[in-house]
PDB file of N, CA and C in Angstrom:
ATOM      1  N   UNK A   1     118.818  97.574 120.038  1.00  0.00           N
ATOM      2  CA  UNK A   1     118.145  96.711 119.101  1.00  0.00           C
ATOM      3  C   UNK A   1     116.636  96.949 119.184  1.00  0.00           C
ATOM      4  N   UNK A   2     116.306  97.089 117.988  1.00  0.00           N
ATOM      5  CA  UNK A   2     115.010  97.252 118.223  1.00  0.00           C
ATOM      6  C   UNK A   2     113.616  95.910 117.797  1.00  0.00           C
ATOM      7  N   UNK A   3     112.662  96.168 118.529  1.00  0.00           N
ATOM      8  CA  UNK A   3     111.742  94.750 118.880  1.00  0.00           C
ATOM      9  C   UNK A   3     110.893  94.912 118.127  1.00  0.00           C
ATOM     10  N   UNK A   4     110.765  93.786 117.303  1.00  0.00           N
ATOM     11  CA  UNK A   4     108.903  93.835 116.639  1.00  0.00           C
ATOM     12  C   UNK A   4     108.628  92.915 117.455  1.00  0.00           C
ATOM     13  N   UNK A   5     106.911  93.656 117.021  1.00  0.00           N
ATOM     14  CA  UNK A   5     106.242  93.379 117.482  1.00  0.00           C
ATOM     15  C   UNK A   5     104.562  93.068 117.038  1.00  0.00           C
ATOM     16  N   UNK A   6     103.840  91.974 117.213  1.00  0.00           N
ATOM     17  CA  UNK A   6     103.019  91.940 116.438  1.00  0.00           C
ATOM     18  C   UNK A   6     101.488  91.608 117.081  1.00  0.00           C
ATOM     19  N   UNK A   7     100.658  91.303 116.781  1.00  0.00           N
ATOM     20  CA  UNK A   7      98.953  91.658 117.350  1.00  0.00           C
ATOM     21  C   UNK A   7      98.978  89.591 117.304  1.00  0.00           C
ATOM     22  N   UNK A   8      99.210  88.962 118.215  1.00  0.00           N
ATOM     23  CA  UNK A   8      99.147  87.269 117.947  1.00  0.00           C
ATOM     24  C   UNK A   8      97.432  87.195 117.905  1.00  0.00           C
ATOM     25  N   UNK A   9      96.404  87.587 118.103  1.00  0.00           N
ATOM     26  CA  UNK A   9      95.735  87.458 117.694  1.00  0.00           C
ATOM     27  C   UNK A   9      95.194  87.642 116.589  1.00  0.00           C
ATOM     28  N   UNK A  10      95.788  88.991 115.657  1.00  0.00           N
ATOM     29  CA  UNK A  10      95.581  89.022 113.957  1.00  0.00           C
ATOM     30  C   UNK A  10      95.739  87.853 113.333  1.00  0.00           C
ATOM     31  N   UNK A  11      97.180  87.137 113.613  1.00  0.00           N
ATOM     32  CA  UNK A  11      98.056  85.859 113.162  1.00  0.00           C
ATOM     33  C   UNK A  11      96.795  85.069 112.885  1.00  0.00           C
ATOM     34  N   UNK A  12      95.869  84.919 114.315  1.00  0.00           N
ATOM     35  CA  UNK A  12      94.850  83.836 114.542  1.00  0.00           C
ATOM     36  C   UNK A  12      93.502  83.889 113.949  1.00  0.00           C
ATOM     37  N   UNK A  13      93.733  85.569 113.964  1.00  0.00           N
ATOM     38  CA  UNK A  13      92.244  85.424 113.069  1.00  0.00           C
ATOM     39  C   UNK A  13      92.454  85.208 111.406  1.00  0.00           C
ATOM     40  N   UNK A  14      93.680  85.772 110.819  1.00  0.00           N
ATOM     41  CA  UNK A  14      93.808  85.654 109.554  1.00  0.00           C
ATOM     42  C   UNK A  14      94.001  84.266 109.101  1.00  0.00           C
ATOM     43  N   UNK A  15      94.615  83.068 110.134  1.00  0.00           N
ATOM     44  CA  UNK A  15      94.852  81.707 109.914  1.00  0.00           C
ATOM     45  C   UNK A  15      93.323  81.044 110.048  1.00  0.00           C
ATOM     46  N   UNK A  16      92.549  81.458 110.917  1.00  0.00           N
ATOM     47  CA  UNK A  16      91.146  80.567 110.849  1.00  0.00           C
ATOM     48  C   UNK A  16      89.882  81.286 109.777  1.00  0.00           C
ATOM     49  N   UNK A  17      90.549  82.626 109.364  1.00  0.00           N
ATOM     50  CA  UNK A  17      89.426  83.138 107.916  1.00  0.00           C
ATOM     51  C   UNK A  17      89.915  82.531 107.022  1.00  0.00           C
ATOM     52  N   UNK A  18      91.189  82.012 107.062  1.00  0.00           N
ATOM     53  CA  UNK A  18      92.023  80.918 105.513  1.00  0.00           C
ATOM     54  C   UNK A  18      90.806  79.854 105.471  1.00  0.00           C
ATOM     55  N   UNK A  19      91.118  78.762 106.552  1.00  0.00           N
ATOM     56  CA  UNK A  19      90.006  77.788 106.973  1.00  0.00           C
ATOM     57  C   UNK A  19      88.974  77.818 106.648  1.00  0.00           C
ATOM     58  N   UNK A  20      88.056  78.969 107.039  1.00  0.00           N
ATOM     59  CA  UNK A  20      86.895  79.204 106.558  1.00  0.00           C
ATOM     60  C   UNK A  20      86.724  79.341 105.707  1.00  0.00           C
ATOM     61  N   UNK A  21      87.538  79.808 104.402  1.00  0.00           N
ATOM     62  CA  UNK A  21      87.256  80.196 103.288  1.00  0.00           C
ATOM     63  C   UNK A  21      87.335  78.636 102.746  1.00  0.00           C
ATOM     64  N   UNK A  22      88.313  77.820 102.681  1.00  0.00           N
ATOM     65  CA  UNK A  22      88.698  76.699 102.397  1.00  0.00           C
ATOM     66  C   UNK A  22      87.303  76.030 102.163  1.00  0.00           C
ATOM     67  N   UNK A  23      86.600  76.166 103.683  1.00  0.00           N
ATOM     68  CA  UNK A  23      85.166  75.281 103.980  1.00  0.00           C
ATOM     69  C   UNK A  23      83.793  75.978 103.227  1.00  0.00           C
ATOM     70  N   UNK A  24      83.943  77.653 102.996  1.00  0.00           N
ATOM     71  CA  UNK A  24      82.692  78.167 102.738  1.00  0.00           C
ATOM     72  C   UNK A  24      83.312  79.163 101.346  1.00  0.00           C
ATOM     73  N   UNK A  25      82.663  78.049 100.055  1.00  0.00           N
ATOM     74  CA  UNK A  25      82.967  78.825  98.988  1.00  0.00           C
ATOM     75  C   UNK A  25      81.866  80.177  98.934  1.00  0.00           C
ATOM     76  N   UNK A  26      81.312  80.562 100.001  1.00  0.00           N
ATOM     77  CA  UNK A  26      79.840  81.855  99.568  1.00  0.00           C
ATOM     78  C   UNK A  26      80.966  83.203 100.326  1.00  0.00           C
ATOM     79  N   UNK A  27      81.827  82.872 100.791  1.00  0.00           N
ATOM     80  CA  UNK A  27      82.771  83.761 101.461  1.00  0.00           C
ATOM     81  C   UNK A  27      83.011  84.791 100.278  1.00  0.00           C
ATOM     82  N   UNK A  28      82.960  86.250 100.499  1.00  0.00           N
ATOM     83  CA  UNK A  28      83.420  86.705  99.054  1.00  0.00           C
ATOM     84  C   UNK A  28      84.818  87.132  99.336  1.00  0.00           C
ATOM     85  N   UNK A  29      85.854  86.914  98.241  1.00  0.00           N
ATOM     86  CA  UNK A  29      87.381  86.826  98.752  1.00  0.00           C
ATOM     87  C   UNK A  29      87.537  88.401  98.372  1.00  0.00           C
ATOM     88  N   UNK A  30      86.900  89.317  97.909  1.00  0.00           N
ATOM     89  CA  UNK A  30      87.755  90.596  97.076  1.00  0.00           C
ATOM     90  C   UNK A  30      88.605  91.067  98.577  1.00  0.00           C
ATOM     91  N   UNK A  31      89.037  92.252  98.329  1.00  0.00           N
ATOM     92  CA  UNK A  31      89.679  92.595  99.534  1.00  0.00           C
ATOM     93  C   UNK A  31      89.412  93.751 100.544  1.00  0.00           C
ATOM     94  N   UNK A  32      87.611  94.257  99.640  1.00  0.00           N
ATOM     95  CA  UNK A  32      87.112  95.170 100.659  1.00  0.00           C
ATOM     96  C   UNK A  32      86.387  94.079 101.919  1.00  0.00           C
ATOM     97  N   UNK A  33      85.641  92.760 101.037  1.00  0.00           N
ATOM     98  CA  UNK A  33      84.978  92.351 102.365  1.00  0.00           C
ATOM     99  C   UNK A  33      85.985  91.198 103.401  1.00  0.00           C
ATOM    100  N   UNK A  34      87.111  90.726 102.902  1.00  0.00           N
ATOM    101  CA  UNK A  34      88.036  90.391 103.834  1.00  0.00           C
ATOM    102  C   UNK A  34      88.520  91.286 104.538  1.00  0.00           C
ATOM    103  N   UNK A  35      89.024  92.515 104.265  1.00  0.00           N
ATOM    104  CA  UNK A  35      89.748  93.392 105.194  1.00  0.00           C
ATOM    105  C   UNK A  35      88.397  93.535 106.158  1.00  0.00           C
ATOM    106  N   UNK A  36      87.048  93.547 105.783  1.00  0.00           N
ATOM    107  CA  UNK A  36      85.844  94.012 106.811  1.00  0.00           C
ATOM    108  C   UNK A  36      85.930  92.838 107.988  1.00  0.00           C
ATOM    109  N   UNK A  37      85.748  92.012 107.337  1.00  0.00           N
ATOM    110  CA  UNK A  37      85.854  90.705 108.155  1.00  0.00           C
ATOM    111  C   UNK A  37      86.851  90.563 109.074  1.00  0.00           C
ATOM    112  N   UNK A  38      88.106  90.669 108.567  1.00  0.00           N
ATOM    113  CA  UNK A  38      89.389  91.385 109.948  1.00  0.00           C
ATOM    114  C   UNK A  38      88.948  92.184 110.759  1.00  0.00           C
ATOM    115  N   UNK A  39      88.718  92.954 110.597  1.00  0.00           N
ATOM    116  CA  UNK A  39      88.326  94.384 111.167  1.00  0.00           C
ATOM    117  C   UNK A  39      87.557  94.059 112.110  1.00  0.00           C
ATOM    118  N   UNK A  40      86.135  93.965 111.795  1.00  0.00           N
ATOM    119  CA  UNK A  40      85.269  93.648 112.658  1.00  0.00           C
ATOM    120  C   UNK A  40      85.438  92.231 113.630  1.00  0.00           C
ATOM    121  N   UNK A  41      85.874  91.570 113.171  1.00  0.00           N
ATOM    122  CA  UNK A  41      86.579  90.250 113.939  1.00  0.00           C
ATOM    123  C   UNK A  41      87.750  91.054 115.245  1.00  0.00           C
ATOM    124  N   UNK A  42      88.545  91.565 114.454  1.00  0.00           N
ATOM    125  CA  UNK A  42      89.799  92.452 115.585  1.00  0.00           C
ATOM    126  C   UNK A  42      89.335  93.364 116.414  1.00  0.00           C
ATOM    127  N   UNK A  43      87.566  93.995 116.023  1.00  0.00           N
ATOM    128  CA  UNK A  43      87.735  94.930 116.794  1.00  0.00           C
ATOM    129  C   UNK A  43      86.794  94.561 118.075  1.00  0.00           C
ATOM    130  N   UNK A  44      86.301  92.869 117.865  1.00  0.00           N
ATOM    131  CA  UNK A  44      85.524  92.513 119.162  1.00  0.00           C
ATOM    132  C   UNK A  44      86.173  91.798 119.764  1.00  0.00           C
ATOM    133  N   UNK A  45      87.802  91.634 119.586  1.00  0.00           N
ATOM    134  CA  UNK A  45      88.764  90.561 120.116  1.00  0.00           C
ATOM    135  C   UNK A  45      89.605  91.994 120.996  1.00  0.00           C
ATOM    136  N   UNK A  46      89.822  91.260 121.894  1.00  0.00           N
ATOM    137  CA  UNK A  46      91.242  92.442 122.746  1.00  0.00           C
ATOM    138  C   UNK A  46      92.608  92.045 122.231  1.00  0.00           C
ATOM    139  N   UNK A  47      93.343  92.717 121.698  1.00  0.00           N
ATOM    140  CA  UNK A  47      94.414  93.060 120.831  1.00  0.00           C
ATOM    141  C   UNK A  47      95.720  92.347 122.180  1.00  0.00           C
ATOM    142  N   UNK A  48      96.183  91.697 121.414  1.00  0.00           N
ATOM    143  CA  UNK A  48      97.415  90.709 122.489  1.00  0.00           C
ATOM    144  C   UNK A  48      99.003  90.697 121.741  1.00  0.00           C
ATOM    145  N   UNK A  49      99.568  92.089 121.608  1.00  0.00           N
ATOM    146  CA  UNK A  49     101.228  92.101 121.150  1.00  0.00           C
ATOM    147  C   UNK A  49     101.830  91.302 122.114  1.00  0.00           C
ATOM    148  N   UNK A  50     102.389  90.697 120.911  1.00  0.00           N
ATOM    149  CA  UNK A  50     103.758  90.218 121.281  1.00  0.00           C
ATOM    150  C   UNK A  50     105.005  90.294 121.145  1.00  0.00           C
ATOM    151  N   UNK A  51     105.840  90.523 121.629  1.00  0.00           N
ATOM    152  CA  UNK A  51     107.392  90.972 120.887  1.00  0.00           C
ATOM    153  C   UNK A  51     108.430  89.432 119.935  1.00  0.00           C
ATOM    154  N   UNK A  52     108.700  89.698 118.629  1.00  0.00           N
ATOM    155  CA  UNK A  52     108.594  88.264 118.174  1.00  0.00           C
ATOM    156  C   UNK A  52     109.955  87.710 118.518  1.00  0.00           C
ATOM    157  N   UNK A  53     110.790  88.350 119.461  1.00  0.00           N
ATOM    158  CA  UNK A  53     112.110  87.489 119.564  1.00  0.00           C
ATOM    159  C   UNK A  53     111.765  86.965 121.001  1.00  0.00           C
ATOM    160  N   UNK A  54     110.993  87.060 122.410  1.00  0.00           N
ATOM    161  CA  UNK A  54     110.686  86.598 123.208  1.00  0.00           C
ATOM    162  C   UNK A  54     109.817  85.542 123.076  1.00  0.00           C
ATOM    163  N   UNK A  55     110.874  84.259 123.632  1.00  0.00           N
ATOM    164  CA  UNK A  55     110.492  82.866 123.807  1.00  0.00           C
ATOM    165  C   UNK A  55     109.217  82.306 124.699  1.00  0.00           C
ATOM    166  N   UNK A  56     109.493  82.686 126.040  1.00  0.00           N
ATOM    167  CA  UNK A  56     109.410  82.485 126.972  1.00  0.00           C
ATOM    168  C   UNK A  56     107.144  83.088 126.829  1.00  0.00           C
ATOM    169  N   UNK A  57     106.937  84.403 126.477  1.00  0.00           N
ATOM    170  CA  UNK A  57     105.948  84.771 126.299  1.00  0.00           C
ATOM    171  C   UNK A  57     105.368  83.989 125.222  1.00  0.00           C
ATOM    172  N   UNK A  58     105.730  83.674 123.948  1.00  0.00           N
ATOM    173  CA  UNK A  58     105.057  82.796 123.014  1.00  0.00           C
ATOM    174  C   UNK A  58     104.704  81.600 123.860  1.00  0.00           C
ATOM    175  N   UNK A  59     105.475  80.730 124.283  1.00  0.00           N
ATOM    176  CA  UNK A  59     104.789  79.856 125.517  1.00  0.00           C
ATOM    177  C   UNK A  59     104.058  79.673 126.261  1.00  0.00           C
ATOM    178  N   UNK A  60     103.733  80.983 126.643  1.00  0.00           N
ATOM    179  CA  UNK A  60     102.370  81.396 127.397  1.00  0.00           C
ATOM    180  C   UNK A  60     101.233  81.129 126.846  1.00  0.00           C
ATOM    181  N   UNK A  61     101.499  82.441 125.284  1.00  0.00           N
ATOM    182  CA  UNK A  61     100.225  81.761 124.836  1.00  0.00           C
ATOM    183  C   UNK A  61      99.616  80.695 123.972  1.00  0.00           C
ATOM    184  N   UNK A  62     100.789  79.408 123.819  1.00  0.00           N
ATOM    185  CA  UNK A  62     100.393  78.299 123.308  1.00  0.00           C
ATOM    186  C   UNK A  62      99.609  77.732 124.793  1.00  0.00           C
ATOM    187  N   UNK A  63      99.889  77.724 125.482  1.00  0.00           N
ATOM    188  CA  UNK A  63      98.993  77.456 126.923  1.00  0.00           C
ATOM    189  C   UNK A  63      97.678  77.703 126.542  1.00  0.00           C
ATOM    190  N   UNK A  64      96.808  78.813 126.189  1.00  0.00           N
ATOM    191  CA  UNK A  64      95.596  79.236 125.476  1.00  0.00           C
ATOM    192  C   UNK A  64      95.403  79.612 124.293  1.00  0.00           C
ATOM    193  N   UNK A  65      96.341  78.742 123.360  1.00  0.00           N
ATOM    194  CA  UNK A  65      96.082  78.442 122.234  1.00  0.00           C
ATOM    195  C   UNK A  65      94.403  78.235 121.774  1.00  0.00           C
ATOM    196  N   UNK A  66      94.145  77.624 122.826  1.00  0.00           N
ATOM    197  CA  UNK A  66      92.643  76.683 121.965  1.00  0.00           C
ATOM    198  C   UNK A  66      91.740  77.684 122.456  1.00  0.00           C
ATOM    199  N   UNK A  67      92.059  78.457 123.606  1.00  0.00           N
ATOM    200  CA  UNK A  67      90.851  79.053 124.305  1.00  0.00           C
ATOM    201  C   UNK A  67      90.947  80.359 123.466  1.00  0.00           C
ATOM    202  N   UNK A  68      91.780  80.809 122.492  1.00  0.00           N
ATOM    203  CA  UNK A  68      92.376  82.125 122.058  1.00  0.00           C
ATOM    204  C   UNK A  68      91.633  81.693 120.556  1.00  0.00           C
ATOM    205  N   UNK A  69      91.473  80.409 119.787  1.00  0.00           N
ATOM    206  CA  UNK A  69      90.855  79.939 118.675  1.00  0.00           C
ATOM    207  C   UNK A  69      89.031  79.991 118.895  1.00  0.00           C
ATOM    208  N   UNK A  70      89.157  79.449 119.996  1.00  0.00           N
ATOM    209  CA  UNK A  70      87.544  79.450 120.244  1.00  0.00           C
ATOM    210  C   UNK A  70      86.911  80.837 120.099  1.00  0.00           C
ATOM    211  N   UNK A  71      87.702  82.053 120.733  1.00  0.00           N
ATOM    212  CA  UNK A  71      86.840  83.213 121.319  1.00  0.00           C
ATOM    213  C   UNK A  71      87.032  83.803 119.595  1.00  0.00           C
ATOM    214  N   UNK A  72      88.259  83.666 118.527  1.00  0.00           N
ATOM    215  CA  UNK A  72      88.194  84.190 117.859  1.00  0.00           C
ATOM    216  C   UNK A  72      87.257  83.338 116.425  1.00  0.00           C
ATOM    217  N   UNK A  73      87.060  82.259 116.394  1.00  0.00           N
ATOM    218  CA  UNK A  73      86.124  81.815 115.393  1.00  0.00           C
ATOM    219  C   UNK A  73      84.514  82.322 115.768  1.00  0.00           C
ATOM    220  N   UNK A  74      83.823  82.293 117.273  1.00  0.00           N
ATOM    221  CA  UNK A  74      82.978  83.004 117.339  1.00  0.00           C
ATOM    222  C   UNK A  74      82.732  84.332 116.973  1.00  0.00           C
ATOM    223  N   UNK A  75      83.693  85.333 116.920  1.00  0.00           N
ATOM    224  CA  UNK A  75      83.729  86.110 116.572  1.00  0.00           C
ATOM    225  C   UNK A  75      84.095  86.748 114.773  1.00  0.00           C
ATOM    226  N   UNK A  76      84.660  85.779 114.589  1.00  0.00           N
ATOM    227  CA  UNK A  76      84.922  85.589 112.751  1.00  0.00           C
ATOM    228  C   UNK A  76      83.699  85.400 112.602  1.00  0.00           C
ATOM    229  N   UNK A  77      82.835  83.821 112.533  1.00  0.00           N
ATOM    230  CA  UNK A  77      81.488  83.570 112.117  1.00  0.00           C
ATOM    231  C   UNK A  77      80.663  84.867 112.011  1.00  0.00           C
ATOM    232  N   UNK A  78      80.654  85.959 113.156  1.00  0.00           N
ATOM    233  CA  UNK A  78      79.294  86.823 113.263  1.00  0.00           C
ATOM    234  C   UNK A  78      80.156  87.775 112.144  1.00  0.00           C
ATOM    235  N   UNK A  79      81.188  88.062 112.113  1.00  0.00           N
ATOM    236  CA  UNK A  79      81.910  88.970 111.070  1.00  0.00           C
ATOM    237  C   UNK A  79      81.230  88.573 109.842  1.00  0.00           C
ATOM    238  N   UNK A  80      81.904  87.220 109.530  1.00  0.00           N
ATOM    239  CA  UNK A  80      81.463  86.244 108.339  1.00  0.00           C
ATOM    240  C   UNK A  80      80.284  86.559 107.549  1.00  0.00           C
ATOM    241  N   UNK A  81      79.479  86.679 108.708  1.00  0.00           N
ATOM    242  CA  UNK A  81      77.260  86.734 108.208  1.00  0.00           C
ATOM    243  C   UNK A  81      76.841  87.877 108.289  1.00  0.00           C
ATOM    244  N   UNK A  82      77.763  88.956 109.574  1.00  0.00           N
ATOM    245  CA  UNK A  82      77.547  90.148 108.586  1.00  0.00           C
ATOM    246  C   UNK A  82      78.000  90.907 107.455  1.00  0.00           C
ATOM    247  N   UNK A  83      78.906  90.304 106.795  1.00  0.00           N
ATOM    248  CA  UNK A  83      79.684  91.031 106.010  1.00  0.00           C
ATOM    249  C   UNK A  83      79.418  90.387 104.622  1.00  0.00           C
ATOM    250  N   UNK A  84      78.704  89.585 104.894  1.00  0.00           N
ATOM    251  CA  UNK A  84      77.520  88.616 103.823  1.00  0.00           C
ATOM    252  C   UNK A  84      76.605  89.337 103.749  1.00  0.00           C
ATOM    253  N   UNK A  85      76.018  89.864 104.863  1.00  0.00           N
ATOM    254  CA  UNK A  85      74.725  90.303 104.412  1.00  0.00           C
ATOM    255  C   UNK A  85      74.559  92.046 103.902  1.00  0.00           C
ATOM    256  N   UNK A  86      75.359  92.622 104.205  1.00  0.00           N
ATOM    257  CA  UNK A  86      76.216  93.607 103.727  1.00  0.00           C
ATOM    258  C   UNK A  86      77.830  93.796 102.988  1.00  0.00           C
ATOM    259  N   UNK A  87      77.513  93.535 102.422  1.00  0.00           N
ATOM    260  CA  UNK A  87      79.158  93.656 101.441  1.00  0.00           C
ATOM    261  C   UNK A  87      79.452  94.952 100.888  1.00  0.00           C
ATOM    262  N   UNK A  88      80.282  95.320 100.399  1.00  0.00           N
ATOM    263  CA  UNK A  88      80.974  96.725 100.316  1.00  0.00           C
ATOM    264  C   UNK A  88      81.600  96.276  98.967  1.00  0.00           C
ATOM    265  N   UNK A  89      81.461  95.361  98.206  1.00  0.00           N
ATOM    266  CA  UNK A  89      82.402  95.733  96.759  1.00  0.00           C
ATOM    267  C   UNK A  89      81.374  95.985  95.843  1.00  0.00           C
TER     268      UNK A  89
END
């Protein structure tokens, strides 16, 4: 059988750029400067797979749930303002 597997921190950054967008209509939505905003957000975060049929590991990291939100909204925001101040569409 074979395992997916997925980046639980993408999950987290793509769920708190929703948020942000929600809160900051100057966000530009096209899909060159969101994919930038991933990007650069993912690439100052350390990448955390998970395999999605293991229980026991998702548990873990609801344990640092909040500490795993914190490190990645700091890191969205600076994405956020640079990708404002340089945009690509």
């Amino acid at each position: 059988m074979k395992e997916h597997s997925e980046n639980y921190i993408e999950k987290i950054v793509r769920e708190e750029l929703n948020r942000f967008m929600e809160r900051d209509s100057s966000i530009c939505r096209c899909d060159n400067c969101l994919q930038d905003i991933i990007t650069l957000t993912l690439n100052n975060l350390p990448p955390m797979y998970v395999a999605s049929d293991v229980g026991h590991i998702m548990t873990m990291f609801h344990l640092t749930r909040d500490q795993l939100r914190a490190q990645v909204m700091v890191e969205l925001v600076k994405a956020i303002d640079q990708v404002k101040k340089n945009p690509r569409h």
